[in-house]
Protein backbone atom coordinates (compact mmCIF):
# COMPACT_ATOMS: atom_id res chain seq x y z
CA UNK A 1 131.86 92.85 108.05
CA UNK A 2 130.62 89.59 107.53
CA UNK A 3 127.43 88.11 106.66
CA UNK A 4 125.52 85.03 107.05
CA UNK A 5 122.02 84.29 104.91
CA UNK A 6 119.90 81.41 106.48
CA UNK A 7 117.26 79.59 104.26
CA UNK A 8 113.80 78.35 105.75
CA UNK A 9 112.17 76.00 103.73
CA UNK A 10 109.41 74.85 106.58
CA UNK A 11 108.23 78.88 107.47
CA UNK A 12 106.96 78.56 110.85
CA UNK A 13 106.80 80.64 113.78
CA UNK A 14 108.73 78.37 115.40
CA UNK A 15 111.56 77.66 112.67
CA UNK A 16 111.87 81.47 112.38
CA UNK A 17 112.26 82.09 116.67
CA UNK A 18 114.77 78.87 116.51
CA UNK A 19 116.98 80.19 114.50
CA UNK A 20 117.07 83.76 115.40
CA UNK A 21 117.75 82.61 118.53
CA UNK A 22 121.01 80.37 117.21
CA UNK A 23 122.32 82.44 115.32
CA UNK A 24 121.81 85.49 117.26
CA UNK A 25 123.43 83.74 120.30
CA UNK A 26 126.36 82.93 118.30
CA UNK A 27 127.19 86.81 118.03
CA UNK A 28 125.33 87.48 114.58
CA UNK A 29 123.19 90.64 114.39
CA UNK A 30 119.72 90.02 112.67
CA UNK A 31 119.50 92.02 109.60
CA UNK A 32 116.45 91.56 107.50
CA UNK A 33 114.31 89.01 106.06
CA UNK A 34 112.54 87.91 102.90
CA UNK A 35 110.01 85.63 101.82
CA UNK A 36 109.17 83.49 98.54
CA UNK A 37 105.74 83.40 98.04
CA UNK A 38 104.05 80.72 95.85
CA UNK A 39 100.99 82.06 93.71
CA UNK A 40 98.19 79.09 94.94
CA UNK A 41 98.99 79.78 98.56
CA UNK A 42 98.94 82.52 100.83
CA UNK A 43 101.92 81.51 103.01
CA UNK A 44 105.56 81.86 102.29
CA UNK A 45 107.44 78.77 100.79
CA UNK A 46 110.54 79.78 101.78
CA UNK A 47 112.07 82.60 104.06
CA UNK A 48 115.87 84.11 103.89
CA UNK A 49 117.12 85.57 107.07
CA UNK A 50 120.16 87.47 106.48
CA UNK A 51 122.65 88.36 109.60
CA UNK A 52 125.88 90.29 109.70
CA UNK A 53 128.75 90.46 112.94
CA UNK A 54 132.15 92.18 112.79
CA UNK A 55 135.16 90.85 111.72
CA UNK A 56 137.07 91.97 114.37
């Protein structure tokens, strides 16, 4: 199995949809995904998306 971690620094709607949607198209499987929060703000700074396909 291999795996693939994406890192969103601008966490958007958007950003996040765009690259599902590349990454996913290219045969990955979503996985799961994580954010960084900052304490002044109530939005994430950062988000991880992590994806995983076969090796075979």
């Amino acid at each position: 199995m291999q795996y693939k971690v994406v890192e969103i620094a601008n966490v958007t709607d958007e950003e996040i949809e765009k690259i599902l949607n590349q990454w996913t198209a290219e045969g990955w499987t979503f996985d799961t995904m994580h954010f960084a929060m900052r304490e002044s703000s109530k939005r994430p700074s950062m988000a991880f998306l992590t994806f995983t396909r076969d090796d075979g």
